[in-house]
N, C-alpha and C. Protein backbone atom coordinates (compact mmCIF):
# COMPACT_ATOMS: atom_id res chain seq x y z
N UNK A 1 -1.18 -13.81 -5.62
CA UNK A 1 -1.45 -12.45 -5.21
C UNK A 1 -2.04 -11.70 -6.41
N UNK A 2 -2.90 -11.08 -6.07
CA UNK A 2 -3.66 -10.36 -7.19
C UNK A 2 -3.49 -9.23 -6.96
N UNK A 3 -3.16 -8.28 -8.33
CA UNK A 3 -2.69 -6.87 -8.30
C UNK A 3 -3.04 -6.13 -9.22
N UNK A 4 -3.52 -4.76 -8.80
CA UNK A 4 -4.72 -4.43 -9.67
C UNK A 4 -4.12 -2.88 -10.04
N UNK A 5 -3.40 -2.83 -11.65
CA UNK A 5 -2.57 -1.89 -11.80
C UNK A 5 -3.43 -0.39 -12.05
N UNK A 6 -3.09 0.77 -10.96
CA UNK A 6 -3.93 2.31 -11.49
C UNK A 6 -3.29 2.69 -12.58
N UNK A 7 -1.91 2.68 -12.32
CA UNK A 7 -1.32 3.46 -13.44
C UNK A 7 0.14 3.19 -13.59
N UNK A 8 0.90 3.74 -13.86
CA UNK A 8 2.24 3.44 -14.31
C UNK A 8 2.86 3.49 -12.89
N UNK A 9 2.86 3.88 -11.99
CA UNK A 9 3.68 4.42 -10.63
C UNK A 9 2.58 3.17 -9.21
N UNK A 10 1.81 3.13 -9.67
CA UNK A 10 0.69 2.33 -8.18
C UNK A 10 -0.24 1.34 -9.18
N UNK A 11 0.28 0.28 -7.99
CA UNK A 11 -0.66 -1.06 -7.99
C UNK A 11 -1.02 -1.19 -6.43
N UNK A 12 -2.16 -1.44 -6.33
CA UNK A 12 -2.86 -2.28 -5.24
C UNK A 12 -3.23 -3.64 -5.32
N UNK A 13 -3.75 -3.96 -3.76
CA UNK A 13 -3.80 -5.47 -3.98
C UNK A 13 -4.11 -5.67 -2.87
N UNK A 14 -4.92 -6.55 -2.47
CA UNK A 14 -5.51 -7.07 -0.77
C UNK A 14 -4.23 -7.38 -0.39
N UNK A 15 -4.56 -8.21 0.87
CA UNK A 15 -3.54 -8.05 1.55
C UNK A 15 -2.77 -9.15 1.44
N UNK A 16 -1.55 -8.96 1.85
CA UNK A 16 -0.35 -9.53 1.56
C UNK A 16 0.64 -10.29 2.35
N UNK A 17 1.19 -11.13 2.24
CA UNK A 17 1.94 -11.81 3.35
C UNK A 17 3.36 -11.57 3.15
N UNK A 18 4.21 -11.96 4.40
CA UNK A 18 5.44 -11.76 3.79
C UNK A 18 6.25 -12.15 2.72
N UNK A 19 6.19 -13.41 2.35
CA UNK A 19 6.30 -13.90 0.93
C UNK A 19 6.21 -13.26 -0.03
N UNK A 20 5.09 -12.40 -0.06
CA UNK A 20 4.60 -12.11 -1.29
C UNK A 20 5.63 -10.46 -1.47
N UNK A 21 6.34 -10.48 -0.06
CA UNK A 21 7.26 -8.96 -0.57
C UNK A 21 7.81 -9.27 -1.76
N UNK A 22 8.66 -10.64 -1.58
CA UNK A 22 9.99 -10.86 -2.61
C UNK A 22 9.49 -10.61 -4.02
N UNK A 23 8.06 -10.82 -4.38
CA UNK A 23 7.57 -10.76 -5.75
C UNK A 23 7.44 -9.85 -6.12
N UNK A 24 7.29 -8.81 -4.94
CA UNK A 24 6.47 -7.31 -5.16
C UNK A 24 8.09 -6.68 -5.66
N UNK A 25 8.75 -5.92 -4.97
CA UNK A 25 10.56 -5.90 -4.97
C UNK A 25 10.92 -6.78 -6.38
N UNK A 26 10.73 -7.82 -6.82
CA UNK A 26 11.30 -8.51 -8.08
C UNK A 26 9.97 -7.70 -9.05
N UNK A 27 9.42 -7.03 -9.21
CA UNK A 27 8.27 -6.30 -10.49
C UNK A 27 9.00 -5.54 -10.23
N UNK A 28 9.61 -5.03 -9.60
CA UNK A 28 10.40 -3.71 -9.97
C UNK A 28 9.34 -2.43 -9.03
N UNK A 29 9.12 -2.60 -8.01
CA UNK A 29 8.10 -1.68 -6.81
C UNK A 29 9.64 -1.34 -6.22
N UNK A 30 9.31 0.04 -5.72
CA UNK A 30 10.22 0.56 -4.96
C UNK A 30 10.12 0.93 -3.55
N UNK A 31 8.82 1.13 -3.61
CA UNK A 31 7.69 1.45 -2.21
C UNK A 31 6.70 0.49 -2.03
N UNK A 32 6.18 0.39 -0.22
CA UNK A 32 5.36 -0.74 -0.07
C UNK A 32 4.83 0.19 0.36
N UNK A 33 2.80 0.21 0.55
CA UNK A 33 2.17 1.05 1.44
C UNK A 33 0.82 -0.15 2.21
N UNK A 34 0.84 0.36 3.55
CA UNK A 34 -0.33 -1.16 3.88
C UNK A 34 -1.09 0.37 4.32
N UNK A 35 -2.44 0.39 3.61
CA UNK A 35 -3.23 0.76 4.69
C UNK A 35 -4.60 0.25 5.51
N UNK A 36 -4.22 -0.40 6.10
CA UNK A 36 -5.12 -1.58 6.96
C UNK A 36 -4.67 -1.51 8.08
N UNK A 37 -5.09 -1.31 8.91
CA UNK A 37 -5.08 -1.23 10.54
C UNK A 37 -4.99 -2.11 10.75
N UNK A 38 -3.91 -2.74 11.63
CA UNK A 38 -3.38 -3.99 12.25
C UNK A 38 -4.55 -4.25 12.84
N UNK A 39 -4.98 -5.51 13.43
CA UNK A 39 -5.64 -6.74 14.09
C UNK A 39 -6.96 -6.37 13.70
N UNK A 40 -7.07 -6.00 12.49
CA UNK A 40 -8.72 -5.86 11.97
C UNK A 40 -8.82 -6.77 11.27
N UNK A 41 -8.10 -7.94 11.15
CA UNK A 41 -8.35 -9.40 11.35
C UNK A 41 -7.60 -10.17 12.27
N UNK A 42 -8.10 -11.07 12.69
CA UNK A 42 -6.75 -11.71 13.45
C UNK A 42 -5.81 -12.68 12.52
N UNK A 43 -6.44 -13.27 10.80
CA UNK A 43 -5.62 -13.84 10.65
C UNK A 43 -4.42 -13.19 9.50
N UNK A 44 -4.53 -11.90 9.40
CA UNK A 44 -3.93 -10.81 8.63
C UNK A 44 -2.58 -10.93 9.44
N UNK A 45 -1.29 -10.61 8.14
CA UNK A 45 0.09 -10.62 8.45
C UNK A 45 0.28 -9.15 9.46
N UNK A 46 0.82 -9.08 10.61
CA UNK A 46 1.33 -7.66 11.44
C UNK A 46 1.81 -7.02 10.19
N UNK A 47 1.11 -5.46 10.27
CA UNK A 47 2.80 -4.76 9.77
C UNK A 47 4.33 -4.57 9.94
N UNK A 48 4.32 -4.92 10.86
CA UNK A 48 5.82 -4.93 11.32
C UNK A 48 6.52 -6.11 10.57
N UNK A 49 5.88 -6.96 10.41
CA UNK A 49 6.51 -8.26 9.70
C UNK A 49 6.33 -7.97 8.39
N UNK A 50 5.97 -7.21 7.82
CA UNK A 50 5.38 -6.97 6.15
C UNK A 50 6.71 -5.90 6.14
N UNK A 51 6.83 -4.82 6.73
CA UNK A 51 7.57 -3.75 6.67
C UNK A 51 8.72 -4.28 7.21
N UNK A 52 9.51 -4.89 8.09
CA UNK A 52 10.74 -5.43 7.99
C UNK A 52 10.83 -6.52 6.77
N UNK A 53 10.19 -6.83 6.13
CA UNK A 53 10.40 -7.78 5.15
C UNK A 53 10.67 -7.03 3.85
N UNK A 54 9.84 -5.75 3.68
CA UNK A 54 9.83 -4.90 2.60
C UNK A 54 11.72 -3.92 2.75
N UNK A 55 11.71 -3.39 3.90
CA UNK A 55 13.02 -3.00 4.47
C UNK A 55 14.21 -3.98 3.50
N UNK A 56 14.24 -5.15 4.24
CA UNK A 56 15.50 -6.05 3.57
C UNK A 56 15.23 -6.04 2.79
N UNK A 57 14.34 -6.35 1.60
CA UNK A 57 14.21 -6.18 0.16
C UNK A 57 14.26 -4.42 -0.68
N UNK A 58 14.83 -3.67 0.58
CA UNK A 58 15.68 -2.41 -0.68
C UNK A 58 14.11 -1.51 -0.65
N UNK A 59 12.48 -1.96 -0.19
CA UNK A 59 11.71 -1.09 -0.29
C UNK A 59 11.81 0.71 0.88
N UNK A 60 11.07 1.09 0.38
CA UNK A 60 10.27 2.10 1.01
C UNK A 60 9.29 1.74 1.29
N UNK A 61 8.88 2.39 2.78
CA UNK A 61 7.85 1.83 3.75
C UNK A 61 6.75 2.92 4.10
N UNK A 62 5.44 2.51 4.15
CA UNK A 62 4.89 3.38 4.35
C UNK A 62 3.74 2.95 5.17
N UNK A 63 2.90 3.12 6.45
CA UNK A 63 1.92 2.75 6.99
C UNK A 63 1.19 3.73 7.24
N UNK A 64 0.06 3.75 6.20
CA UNK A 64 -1.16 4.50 6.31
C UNK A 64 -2.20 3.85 6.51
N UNK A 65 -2.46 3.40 7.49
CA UNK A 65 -4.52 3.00 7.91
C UNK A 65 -5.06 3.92 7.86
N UNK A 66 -6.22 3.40 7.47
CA UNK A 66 -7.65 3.72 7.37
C UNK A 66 -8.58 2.71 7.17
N UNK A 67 -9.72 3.31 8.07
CA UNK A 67 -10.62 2.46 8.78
C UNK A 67 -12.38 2.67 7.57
N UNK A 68 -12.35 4.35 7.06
CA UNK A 68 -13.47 4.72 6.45
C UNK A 68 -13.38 5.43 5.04
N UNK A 69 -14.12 6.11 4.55
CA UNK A 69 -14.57 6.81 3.15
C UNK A 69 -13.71 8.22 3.49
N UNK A 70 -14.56 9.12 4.70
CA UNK A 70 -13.50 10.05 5.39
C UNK A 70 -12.35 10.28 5.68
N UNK A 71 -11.54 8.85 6.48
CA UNK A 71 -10.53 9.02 6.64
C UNK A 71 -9.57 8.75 5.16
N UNK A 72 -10.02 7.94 4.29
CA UNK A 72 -9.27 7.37 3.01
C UNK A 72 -9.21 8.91 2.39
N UNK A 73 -9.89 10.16 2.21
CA UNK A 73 -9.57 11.12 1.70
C UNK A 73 -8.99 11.91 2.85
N UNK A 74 -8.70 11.65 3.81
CA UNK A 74 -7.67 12.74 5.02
C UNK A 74 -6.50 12.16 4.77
N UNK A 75 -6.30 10.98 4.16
CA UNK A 75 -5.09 10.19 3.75
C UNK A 75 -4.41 10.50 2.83
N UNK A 76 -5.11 11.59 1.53
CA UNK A 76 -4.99 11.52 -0.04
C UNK A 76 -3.39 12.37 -0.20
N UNK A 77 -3.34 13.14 0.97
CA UNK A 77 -1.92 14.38 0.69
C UNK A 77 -0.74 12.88 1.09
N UNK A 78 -0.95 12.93 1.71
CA UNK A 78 0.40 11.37 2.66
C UNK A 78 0.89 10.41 1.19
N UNK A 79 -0.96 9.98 0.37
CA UNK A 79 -0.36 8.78 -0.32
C UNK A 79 -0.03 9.70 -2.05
N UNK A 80 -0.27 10.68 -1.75
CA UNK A 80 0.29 11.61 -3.14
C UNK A 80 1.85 11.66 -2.66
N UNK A 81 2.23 11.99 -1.76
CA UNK A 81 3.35 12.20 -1.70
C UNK A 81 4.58 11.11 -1.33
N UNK A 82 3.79 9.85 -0.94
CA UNK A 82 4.71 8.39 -1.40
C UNK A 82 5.06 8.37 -2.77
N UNK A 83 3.56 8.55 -3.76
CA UNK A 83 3.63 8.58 -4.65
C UNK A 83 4.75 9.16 -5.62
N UNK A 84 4.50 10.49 -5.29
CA UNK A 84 5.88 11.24 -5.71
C UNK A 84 7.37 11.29 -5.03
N UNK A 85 7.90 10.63 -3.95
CA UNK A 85 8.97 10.23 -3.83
C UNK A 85 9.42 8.92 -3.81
N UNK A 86 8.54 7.85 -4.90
CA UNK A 86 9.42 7.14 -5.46
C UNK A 86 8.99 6.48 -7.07
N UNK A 87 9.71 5.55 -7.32
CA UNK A 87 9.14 5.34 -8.78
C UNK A 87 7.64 4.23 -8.92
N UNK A 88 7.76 3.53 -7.91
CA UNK A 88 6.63 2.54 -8.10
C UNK A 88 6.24 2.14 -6.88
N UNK A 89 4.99 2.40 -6.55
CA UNK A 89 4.19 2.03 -5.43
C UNK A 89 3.61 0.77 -5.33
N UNK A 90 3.14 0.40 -4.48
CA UNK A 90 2.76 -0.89 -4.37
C UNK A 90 1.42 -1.18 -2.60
N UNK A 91 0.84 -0.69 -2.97
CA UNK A 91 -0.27 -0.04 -1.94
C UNK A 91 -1.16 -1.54 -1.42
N UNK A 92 -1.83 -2.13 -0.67
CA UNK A 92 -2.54 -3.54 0.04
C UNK A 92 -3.19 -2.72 1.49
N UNK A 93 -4.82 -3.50 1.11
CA UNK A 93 -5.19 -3.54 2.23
C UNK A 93 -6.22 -4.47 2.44
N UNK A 94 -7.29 -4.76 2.65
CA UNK A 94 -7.79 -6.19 3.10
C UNK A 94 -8.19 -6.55 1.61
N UNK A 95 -9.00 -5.84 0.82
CA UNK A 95 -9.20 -6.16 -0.17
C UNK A 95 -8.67 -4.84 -1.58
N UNK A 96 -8.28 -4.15 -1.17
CA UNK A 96 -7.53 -3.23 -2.39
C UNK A 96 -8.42 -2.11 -2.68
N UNK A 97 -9.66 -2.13 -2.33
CA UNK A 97 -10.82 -1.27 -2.05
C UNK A 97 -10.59 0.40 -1.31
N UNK A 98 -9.75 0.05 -0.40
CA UNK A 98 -9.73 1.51 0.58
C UNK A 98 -8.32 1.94 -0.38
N UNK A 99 -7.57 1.52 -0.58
CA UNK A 99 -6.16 1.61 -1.51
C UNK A 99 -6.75 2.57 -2.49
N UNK A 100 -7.52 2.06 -3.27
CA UNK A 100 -8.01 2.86 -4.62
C UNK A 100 -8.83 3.98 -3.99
N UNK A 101 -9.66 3.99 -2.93
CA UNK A 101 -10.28 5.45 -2.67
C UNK A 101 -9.17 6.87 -2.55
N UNK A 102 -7.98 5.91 -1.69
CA UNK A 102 -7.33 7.30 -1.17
C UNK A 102 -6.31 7.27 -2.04
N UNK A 103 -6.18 6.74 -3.78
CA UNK A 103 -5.25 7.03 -4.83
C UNK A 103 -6.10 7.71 -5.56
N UNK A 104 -8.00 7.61 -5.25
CA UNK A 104 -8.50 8.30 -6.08
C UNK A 104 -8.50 9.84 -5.65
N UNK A 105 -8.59 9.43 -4.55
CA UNK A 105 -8.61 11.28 -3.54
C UNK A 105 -7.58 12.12 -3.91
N UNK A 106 -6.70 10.78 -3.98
CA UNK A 106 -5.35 11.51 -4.36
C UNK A 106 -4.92 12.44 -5.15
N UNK A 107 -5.57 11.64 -6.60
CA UNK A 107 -5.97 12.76 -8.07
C UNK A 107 -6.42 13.64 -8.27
N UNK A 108 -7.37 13.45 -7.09
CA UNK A 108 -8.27 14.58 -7.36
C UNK A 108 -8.08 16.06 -6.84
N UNK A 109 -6.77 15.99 -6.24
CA UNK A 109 -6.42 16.78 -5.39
C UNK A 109 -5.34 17.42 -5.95
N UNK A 110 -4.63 16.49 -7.38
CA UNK A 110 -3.81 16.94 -8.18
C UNK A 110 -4.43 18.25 -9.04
């Protein structure tokens, strides 16, 4: 799994299988965020199986899709404020690409 650190609080990372919770939870992540719209692949893990997996491992859950450039900044208040209620984020979506737009929106809004 490849993980691509912004800053002290959020890492992103394409997407993720359930497996790969236990690793995320053992770095010391406190929050999971997928924002990838379910069956925009077919061979992509459900959220529901990512987020009950993150659940038993003690995370915080968060499902924000987004599909565009637009919507990744209508997203930016939601993923500021994961951000700030917990210590370490841990954000995936097909390729980690839409993740970083709406952490960049995010800032910018700081």
């Amino acid at each position: 799994m490849h993980m691509n650190h912004l800053d002290d609080k959020v890492t992103v990372s394409p997407q993720i299988t359930v497996e790969d919770v236990a690793t995320i939870a053992a770095e010391g992540f406190t929050a999971l965020m997928c924002n990838r719209p379910d069956g925009e692949d077919p061979t992509q893990t459900p959220w529901a199986e990512i987020e009950a997996a993150g659940k038993e491992a003690g995370l915080a859950t968060y499902y924000l899709p987004v599909q565009s450039r637009p919507e990744a900044e209508g997203a930016a208040e939601a993923f500021a404020q994961a951000v700030d209620e917990n210590d370490r984020l841990f954000a995936y979506c097909r390729s980690g690409t839409r993740c970083q737009l709406i952490y960049q929106a995010a800032k910018a809004r700081a």
